[in-house]
PDB file of N, CA and C in Angstrom:
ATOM      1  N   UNK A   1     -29.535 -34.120  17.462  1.00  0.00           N
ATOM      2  CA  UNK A   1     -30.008 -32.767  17.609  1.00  0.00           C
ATOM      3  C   UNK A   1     -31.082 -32.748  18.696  1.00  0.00           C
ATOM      4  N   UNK A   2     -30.748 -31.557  19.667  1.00  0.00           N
ATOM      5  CA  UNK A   2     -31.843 -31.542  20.796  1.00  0.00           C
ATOM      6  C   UNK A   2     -33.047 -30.717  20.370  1.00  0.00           C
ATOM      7  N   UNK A   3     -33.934 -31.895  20.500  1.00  0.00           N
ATOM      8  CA  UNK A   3     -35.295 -30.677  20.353  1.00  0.00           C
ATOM      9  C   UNK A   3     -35.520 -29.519  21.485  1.00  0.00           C
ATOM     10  N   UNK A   4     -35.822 -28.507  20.855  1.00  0.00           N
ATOM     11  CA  UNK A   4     -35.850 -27.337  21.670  1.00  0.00           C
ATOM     12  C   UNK A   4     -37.256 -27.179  22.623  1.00  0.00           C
ATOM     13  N   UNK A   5     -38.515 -27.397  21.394  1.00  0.00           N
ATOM     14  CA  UNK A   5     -39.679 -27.278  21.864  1.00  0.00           C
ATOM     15  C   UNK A   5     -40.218 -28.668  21.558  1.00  0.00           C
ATOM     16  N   UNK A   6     -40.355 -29.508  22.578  1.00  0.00           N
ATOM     17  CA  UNK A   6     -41.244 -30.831  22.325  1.00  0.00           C
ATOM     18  C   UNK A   6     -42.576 -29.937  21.886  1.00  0.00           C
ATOM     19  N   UNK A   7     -42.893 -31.156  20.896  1.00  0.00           N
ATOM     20  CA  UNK A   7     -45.027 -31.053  20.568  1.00  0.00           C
ATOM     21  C   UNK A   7     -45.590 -32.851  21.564  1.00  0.00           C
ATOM     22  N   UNK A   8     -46.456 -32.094  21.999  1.00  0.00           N
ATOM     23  CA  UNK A   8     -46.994 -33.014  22.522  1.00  0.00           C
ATOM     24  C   UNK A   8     -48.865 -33.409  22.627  1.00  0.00           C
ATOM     25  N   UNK A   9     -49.195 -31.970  21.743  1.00  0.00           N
ATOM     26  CA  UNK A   9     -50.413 -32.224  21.335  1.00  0.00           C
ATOM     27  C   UNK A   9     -50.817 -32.742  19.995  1.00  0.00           C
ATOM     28  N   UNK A  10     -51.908 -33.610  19.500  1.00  0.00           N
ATOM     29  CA  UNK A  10     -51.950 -33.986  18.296  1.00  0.00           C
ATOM     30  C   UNK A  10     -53.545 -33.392  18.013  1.00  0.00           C
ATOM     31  N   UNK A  11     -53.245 -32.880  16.749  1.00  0.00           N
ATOM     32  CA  UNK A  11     -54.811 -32.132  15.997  1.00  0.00           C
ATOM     33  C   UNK A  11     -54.840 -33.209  15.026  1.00  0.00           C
ATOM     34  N   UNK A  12     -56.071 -33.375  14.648  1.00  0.00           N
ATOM     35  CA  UNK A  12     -56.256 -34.638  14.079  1.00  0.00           C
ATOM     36  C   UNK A  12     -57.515 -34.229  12.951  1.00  0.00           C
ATOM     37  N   UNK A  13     -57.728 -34.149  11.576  1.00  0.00           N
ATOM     38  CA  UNK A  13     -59.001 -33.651  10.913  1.00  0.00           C
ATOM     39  C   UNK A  13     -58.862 -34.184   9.897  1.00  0.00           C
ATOM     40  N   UNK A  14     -60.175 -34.410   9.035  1.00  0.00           N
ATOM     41  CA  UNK A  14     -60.241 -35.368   8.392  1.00  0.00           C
ATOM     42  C   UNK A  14     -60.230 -34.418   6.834  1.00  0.00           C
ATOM     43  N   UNK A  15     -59.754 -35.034   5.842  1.00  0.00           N
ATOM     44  CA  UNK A  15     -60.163 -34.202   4.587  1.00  0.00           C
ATOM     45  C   UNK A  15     -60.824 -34.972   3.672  1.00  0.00           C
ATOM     46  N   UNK A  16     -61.603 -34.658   2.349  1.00  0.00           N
ATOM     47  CA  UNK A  16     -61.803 -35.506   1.307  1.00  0.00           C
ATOM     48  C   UNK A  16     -60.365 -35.518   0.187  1.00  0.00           C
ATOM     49  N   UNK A  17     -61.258 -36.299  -0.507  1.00  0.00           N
ATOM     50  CA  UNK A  17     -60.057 -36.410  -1.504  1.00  0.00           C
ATOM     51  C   UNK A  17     -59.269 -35.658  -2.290  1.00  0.00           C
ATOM     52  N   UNK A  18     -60.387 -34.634  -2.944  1.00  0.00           N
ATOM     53  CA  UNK A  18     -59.890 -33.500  -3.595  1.00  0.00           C
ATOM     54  C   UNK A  18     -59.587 -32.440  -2.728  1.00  0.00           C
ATOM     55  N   UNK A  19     -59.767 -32.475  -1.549  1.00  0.00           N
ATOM     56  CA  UNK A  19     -59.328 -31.258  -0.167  1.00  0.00           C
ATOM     57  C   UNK A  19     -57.799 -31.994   0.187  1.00  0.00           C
ATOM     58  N   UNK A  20     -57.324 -33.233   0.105  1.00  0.00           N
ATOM     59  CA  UNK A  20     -56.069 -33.648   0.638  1.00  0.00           C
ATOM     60  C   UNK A  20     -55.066 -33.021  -0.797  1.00  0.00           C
ATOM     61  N   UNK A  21     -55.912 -33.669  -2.427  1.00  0.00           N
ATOM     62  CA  UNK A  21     -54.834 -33.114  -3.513  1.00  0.00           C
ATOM     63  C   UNK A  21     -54.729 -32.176  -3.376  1.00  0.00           C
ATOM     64  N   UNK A  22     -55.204 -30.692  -3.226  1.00  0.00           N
ATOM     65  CA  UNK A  22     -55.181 -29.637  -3.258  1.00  0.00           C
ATOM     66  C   UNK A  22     -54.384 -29.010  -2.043  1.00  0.00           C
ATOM     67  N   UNK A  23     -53.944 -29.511  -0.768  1.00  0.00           N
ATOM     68  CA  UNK A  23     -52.927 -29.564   0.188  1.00  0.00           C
ATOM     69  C   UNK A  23     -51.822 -29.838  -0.290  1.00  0.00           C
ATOM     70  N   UNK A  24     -51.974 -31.244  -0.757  1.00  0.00           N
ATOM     71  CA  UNK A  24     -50.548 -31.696  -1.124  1.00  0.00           C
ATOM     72  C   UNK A  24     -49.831 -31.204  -1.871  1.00  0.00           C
ATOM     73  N   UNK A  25     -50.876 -30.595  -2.874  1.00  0.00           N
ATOM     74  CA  UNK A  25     -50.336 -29.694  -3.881  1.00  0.00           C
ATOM     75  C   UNK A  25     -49.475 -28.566  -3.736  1.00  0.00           C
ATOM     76  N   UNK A  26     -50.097 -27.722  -2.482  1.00  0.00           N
ATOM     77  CA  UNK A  26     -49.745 -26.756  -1.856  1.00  0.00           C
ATOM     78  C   UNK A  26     -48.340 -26.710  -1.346  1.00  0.00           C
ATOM     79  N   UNK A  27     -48.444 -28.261  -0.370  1.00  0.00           N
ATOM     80  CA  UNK A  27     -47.354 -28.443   0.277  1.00  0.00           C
ATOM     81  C   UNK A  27     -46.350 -28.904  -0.484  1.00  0.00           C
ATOM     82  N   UNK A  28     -46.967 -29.125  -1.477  1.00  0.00           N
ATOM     83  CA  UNK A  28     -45.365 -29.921  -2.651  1.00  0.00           C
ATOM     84  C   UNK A  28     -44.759 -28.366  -3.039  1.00  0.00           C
ATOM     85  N   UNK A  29     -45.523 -27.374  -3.810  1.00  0.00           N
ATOM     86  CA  UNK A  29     -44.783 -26.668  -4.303  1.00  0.00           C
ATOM     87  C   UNK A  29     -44.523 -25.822  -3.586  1.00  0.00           C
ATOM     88  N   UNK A  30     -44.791 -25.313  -2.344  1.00  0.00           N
ATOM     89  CA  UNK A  30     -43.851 -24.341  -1.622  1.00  0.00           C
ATOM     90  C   UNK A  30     -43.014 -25.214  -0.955  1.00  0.00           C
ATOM     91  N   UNK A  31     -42.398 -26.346  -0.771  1.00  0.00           N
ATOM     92  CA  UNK A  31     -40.977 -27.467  -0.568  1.00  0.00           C
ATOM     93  C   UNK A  31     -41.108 -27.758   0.871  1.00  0.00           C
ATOM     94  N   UNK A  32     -42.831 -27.605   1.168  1.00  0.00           N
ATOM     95  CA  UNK A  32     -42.539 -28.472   3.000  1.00  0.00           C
ATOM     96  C   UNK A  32     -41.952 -29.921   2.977  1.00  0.00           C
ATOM     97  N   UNK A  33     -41.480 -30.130   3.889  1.00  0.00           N
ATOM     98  CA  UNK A  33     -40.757 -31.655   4.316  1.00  0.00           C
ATOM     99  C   UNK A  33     -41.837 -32.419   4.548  1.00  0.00           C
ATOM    100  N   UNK A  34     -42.950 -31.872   5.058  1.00  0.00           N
ATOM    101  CA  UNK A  34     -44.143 -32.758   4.539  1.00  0.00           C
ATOM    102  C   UNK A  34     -45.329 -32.172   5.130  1.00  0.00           C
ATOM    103  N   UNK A  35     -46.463 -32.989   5.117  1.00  0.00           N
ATOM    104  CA  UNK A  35     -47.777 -32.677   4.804  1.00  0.00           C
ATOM    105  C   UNK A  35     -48.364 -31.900   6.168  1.00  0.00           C
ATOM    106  N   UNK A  36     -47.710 -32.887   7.106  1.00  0.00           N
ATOM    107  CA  UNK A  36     -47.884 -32.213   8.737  1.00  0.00           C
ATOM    108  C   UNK A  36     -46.903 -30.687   8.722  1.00  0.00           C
ATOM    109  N   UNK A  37     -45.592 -30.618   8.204  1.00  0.00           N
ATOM    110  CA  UNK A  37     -45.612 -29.377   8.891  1.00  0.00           C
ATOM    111  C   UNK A  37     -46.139 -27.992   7.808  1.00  0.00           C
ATOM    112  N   UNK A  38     -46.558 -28.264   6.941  1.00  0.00           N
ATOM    113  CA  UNK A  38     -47.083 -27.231   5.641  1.00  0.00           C
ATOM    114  C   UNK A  38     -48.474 -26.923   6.793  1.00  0.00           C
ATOM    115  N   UNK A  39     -49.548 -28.309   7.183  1.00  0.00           N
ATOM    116  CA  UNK A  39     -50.293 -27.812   7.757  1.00  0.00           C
ATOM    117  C   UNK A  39     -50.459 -27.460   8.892  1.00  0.00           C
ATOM    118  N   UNK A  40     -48.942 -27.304  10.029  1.00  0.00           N
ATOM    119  CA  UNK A  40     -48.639 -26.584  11.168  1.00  0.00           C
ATOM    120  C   UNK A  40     -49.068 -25.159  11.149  1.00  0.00           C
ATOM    121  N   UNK A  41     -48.280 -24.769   9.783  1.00  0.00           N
ATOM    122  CA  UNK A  41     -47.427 -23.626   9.349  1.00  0.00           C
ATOM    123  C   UNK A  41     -48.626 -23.099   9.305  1.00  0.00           C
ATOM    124  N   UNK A  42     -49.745 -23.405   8.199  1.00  0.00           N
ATOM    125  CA  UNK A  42     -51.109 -22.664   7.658  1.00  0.00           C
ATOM    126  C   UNK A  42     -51.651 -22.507   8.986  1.00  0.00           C
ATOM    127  N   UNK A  43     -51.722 -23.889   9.587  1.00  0.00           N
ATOM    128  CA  UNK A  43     -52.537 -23.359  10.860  1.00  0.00           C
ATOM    129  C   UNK A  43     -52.106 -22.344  12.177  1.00  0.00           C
ATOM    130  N   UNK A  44     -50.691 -22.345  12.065  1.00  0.00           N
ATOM    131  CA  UNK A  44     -50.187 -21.222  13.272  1.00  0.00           C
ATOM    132  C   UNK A  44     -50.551 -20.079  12.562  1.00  0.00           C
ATOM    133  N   UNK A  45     -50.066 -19.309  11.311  1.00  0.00           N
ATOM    134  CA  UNK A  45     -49.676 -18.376  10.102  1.00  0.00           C
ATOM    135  C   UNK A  45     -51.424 -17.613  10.831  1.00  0.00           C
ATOM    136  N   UNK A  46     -52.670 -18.567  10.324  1.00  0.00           N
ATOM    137  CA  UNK A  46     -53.940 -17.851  10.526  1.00  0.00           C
ATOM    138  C   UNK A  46     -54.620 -17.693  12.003  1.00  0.00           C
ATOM    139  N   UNK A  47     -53.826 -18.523  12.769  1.00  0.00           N
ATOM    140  CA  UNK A  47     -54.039 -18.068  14.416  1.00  0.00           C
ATOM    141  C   UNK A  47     -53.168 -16.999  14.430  1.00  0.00           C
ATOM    142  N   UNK A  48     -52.154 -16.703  14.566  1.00  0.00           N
ATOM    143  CA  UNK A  48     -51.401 -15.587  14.415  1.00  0.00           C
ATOM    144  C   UNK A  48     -52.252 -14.209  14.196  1.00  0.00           C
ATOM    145  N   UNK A  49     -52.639 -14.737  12.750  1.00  0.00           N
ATOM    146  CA  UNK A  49     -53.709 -13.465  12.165  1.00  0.00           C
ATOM    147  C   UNK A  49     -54.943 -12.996  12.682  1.00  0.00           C
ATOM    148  N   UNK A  50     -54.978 -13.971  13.203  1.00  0.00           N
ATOM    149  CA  UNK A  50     -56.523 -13.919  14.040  1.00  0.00           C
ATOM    150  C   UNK A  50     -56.557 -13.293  15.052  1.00  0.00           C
ATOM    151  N   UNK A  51     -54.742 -13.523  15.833  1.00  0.00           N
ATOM    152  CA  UNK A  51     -54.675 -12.593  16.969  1.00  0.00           C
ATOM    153  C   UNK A  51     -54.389 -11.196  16.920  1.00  0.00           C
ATOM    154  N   UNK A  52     -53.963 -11.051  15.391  1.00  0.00           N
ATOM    155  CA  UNK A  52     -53.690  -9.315  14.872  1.00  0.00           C
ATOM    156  C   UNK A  52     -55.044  -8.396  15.336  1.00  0.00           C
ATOM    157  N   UNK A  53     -55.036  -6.882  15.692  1.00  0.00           N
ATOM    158  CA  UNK A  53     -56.163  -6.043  16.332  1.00  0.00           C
ATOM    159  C   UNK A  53     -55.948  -5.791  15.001  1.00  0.00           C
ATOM    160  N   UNK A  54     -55.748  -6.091  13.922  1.00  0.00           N
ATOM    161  CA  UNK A  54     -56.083  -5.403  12.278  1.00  0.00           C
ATOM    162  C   UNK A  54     -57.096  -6.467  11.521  1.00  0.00           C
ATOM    163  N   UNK A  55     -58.495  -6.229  12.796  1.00  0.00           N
ATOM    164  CA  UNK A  55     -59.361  -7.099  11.260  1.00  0.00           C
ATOM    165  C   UNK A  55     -60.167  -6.293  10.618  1.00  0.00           C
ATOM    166  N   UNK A  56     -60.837  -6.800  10.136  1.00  0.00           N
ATOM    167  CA  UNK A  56     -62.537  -6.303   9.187  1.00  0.00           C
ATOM    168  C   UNK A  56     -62.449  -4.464  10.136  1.00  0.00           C
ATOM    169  N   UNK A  57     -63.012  -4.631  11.410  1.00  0.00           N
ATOM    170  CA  UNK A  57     -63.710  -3.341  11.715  1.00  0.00           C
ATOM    171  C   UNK A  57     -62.156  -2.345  11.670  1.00  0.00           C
ATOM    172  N   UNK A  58     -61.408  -2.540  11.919  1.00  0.00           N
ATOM    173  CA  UNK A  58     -59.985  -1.918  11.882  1.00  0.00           C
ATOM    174  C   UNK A  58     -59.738  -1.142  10.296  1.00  0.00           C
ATOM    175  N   UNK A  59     -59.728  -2.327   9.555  1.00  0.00           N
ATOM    176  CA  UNK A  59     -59.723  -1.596   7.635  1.00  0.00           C
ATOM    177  C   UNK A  59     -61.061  -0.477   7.718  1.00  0.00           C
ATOM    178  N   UNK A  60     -61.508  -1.091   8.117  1.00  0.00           N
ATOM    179  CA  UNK A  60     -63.368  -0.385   8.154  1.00  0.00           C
ATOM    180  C   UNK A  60     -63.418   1.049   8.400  1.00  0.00           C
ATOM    181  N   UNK A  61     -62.628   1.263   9.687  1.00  0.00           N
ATOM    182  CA  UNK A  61     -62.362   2.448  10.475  1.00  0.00           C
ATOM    183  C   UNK A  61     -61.077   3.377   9.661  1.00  0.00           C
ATOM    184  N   UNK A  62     -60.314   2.558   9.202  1.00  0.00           N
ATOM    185  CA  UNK A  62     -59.487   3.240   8.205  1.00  0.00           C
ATOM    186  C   UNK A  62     -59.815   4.333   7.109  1.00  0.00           C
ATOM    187  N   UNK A  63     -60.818   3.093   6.484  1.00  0.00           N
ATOM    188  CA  UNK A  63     -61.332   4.046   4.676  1.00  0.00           C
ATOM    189  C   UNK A  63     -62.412   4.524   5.411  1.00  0.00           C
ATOM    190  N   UNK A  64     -63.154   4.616   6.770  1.00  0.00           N
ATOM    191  CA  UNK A  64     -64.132   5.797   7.087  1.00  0.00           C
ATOM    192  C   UNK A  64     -63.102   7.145   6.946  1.00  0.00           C
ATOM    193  N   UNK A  65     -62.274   6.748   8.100  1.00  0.00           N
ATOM    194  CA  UNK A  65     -61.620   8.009   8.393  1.00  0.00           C
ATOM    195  C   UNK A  65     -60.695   8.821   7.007  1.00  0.00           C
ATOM    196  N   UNK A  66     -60.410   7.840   6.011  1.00  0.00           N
ATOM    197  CA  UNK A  66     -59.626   8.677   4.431  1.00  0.00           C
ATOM    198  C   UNK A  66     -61.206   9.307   3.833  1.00  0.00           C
ATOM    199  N   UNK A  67     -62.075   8.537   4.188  1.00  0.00           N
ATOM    200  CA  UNK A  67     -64.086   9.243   3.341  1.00  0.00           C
ATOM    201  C   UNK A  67     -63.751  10.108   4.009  1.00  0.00           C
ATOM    202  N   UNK A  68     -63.644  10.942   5.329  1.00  0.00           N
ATOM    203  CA  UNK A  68     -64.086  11.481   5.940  1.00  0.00           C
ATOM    204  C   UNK A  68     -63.178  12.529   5.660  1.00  0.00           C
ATOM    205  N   UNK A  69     -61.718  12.482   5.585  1.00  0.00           N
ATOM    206  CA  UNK A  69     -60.727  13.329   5.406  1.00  0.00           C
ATOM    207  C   UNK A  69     -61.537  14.059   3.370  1.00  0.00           C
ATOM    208  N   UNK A  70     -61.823  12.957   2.581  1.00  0.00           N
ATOM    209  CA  UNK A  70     -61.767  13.342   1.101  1.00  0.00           C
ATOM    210  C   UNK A  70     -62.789  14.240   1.160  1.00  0.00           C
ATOM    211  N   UNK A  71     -64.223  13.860   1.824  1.00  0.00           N
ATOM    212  CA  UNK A  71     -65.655  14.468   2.464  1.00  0.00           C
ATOM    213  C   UNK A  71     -64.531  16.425   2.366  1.00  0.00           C
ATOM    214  N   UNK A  72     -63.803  16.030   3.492  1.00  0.00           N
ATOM    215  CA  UNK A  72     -63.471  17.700   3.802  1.00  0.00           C
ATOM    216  C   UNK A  72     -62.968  18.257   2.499  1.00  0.00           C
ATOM    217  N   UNK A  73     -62.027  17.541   2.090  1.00  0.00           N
ATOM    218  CA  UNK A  73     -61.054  18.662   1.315  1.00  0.00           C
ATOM    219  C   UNK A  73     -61.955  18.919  -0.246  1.00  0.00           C
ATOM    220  N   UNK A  74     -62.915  18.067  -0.589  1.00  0.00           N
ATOM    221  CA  UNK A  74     -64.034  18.128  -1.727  1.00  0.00           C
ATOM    222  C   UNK A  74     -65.020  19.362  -1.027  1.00  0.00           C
ATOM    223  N   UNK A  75     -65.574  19.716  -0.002  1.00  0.00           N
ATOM    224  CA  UNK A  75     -66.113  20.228   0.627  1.00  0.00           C
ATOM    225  C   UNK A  75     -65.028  22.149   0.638  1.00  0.00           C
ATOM    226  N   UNK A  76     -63.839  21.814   0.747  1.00  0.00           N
ATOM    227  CA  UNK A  76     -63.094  23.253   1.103  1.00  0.00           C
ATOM    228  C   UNK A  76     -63.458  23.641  -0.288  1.00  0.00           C
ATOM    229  N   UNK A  77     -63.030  22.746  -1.452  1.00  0.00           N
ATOM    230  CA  UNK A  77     -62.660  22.866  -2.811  1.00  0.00           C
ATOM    231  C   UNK A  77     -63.962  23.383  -3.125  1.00  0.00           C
ATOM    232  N   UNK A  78     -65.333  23.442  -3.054  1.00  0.00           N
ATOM    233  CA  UNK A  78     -66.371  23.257  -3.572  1.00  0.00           C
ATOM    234  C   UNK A  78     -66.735  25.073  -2.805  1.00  0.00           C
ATOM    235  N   UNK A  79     -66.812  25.177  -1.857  1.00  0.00           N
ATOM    236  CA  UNK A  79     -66.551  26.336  -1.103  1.00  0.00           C
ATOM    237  C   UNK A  79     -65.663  27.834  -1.804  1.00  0.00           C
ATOM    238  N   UNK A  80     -64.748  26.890  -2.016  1.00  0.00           N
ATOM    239  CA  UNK A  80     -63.412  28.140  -2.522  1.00  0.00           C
ATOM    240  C   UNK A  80     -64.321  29.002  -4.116  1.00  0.00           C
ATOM    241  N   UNK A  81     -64.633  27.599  -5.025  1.00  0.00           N
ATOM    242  CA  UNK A  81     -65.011  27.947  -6.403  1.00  0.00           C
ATOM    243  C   UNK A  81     -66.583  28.478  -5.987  1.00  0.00           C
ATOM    244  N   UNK A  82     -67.675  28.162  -4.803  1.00  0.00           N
ATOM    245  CA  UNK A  82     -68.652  29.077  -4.803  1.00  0.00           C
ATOM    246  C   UNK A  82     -68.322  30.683  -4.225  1.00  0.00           C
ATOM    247  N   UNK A  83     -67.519  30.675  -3.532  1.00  0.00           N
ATOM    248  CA  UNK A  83     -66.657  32.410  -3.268  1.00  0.00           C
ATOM    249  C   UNK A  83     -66.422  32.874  -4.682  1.00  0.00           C
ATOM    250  N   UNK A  84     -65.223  31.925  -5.361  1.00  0.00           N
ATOM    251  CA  UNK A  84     -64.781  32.649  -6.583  1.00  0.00           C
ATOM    252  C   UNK A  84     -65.745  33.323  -7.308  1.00  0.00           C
ATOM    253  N   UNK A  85     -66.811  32.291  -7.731  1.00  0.00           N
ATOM    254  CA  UNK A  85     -68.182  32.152  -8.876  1.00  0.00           C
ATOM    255  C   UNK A  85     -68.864  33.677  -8.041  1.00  0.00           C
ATOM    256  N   UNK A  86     -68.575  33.626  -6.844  1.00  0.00           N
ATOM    257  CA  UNK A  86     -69.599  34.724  -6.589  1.00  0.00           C
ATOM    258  C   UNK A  86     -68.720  36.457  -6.282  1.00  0.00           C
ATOM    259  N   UNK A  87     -67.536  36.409  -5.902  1.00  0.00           N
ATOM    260  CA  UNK A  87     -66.933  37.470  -6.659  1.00  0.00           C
ATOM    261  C   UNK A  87     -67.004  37.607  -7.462  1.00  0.00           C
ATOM    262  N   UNK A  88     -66.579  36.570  -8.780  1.00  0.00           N
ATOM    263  CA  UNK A  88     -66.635  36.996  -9.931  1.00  0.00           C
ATOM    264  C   UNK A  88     -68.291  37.863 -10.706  1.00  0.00           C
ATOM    265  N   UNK A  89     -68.910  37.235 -10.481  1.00  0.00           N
ATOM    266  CA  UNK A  89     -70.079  37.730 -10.981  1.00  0.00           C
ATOM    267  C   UNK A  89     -70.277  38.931 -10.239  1.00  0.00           C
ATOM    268  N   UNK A  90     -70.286  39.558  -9.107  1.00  0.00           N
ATOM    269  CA  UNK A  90     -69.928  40.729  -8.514  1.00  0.00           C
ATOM    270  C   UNK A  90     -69.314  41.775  -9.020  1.00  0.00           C
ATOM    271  N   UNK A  91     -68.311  40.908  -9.724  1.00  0.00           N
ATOM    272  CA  UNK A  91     -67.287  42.001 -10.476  1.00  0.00           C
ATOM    273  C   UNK A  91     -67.996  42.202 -12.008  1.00  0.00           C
ATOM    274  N   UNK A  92     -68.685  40.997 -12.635  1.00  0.00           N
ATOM    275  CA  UNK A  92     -68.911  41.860 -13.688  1.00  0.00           C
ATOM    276  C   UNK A  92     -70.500  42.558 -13.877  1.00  0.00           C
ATOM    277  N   UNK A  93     -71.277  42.490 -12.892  1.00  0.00           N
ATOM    278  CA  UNK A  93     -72.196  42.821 -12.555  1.00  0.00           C
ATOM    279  C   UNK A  93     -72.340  44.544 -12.666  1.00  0.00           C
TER     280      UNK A  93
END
């Protein structure tokens, strides 16, 4: 079989003991072929993510802008029932 994409760089890091079981662990039960490519995978998977424009300030800017939308429509609602409250008392006045 022809390799498609040679690797020709090597990352190299050291773990403790209970940081390697807790890999292996990892890598046993989701069925990597082994220890190097489980920790390819983790490590491309969170560069990947890292390169997503959806971080921290992105969610951030999200639930401002749903506050900001709820801000209004609590605000119309609150409006409507001080009109009502004040016809009404008008009327029985």
């Amino acid at each position: 079989m022809a390799i498609l994409h040679p690797r020709y760089r090597i990352v190299n890091f050291r773990l403790s003991a209970q940081e390697y079981e807790v890999v292996f662990s990892a890598a046993e039960s989701q069925g990597s072929r082994s220890l190097a490519e489980f920790a390819r995978t983790a490590v491309l998977e969170r560069a990947a993510r890292a390169e997503e424009p959806s971080g921290v300030a992105d969610n951030l800017r999200v639930v401002l802008t749903k506050c900001e939308h709820v801000e209004r429509v609590v605000r119309a609602i609150y409006d409507r029932l001080i009109a009502n409250e004040s016809r009404h008392n008008r009327g029985t006045a």
